[in-house]
C-alpha atoms as a PDB file:
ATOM      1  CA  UNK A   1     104.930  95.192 130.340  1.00  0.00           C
ATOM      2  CA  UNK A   2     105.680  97.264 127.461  1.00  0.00           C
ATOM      3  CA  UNK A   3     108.469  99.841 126.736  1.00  0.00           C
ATOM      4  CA  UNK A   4     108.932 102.757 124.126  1.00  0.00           C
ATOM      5  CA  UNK A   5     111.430 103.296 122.095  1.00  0.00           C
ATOM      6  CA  UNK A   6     111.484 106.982 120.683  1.00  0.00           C
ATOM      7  CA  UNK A   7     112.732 108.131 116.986  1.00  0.00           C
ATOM      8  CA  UNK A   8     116.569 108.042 118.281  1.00  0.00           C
ATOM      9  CA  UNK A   9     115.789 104.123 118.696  1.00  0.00           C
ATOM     10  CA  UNK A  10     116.218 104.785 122.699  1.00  0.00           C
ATOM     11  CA  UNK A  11     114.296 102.720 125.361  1.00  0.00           C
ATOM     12  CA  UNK A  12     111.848 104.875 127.568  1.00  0.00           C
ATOM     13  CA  UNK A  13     110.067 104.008 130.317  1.00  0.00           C
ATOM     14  CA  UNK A  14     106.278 103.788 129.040  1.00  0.00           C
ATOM     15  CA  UNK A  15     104.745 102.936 125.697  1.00  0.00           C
ATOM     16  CA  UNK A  16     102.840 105.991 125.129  1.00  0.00           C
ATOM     17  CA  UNK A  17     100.331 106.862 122.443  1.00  0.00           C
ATOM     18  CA  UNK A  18     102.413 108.868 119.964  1.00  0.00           C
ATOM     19  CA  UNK A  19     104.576 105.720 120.004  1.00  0.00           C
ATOM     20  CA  UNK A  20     101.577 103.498 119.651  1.00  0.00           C
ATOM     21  CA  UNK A  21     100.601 105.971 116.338  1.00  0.00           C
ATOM     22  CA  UNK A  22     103.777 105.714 114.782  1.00  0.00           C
ATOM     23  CA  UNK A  23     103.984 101.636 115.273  1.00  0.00           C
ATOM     24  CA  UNK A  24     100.279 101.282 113.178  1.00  0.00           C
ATOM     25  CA  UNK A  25     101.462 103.686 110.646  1.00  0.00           C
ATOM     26  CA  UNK A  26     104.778 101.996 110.198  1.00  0.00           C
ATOM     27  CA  UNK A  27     103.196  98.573 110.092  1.00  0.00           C
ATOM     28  CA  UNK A  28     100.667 100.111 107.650  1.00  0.00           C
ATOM     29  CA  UNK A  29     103.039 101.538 105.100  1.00  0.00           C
ATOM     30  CA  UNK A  30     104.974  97.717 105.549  1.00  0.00           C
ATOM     31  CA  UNK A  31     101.695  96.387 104.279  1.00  0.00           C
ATOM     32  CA  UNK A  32     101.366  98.608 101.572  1.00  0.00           C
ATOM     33  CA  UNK A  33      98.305 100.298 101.988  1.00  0.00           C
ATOM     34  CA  UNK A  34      97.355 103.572 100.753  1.00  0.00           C
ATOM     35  CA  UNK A  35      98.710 106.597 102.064  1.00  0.00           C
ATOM     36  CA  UNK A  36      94.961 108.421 102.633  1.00  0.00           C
ATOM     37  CA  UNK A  37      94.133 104.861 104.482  1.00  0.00           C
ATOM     38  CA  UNK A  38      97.270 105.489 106.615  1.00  0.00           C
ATOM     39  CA  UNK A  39      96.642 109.126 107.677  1.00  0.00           C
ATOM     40  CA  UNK A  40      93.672 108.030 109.397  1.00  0.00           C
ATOM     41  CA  UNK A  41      95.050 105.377 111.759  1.00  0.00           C
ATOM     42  CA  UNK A  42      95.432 105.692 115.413  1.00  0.00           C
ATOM     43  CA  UNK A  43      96.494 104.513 118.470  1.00  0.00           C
ATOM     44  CA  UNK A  44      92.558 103.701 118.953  1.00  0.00           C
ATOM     45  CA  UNK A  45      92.216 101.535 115.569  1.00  0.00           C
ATOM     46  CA  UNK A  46      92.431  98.789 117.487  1.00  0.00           C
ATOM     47  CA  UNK A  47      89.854  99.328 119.500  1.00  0.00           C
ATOM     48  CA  UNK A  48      87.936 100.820 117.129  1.00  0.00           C
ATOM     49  CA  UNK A  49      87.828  97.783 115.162  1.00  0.00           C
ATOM     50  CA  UNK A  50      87.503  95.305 118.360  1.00  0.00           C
ATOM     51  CA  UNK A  51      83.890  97.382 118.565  1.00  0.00           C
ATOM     52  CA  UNK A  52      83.101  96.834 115.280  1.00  0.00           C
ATOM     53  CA  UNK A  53      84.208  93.423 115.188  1.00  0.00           C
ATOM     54  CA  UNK A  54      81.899  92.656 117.992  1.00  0.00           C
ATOM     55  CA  UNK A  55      79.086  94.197 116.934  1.00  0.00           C
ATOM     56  CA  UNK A  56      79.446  92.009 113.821  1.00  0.00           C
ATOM     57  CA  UNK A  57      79.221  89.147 115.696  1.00  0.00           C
ATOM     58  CA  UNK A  58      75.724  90.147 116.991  1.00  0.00           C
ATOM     59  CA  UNK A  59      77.040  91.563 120.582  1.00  0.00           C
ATOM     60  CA  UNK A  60      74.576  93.759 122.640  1.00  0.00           C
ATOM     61  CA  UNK A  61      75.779  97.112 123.785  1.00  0.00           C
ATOM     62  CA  UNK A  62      76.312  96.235 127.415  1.00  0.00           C
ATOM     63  CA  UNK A  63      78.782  93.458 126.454  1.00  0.00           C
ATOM     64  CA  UNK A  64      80.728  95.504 123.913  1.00  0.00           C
ATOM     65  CA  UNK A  65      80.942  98.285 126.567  1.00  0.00           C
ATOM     66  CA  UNK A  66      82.092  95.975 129.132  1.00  0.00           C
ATOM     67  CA  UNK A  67      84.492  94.071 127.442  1.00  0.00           C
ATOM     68  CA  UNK A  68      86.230  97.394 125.778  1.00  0.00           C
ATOM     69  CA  UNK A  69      85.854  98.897 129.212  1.00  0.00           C
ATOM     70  CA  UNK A  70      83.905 102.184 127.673  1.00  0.00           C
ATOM     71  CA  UNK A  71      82.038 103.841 130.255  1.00  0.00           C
ATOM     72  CA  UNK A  72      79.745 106.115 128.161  1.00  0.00           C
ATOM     73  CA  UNK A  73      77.450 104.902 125.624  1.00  0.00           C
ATOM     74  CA  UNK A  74      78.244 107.871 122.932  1.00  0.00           C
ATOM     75  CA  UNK A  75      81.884 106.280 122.480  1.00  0.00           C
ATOM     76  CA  UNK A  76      81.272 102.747 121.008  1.00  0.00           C
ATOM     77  CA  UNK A  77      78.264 104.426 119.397  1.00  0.00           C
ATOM     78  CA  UNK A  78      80.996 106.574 117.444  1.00  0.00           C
ATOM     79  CA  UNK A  79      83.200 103.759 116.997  1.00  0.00           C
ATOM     80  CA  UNK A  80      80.168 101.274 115.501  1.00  0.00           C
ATOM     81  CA  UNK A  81      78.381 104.213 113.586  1.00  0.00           C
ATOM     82  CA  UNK A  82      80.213 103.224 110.202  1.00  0.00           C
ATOM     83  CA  UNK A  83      79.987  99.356 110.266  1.00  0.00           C
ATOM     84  CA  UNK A  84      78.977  97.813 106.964  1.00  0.00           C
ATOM     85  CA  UNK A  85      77.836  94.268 106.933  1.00  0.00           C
ATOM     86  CA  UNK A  86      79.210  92.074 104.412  1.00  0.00           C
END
């Protein structure tokens, strides 16, 4: 569904994660944020904050783990470990 296009603006075949990386990061520096904040982003942001989101929202650990399609417990657990409530 998706393609790449590498740093010589050239379609490849797959949208790989490097790719993925440098899309968040450019977006990121579009929206002005800070360049420490910017460092940090990956390709698994995203789903990083999809966990976090949902355990905002008061779901259980069997649904988040289902829905993100995590098979081991110890990965959303890393990904939810730094939520702050608002």
């Amino acid at each position: 569904m998706f393609r790449g296009i590498n740093r010589a603006d050239q379609i490849s075949k797959d949208l790989n994660s490097s790719q993925v990386n440098r899309i968040y990061k450019k977006l990121a520096k579009k929206a002005q944020m800070q360049p420490q904040l910017i460092k940090q982003i990956s390709g698994h942001s995203i789903r990083i904050g999809a966990a976090q989101d949902m355990l905002v929202e008061g779901e259980n650990l069997a649904k988040m783990m289902q829905r993100g399609r995590w098979g081991k417990t110890d990965t959303v657990m890393r990904y939810i470990e730094n939520v702050s409530y608002s």
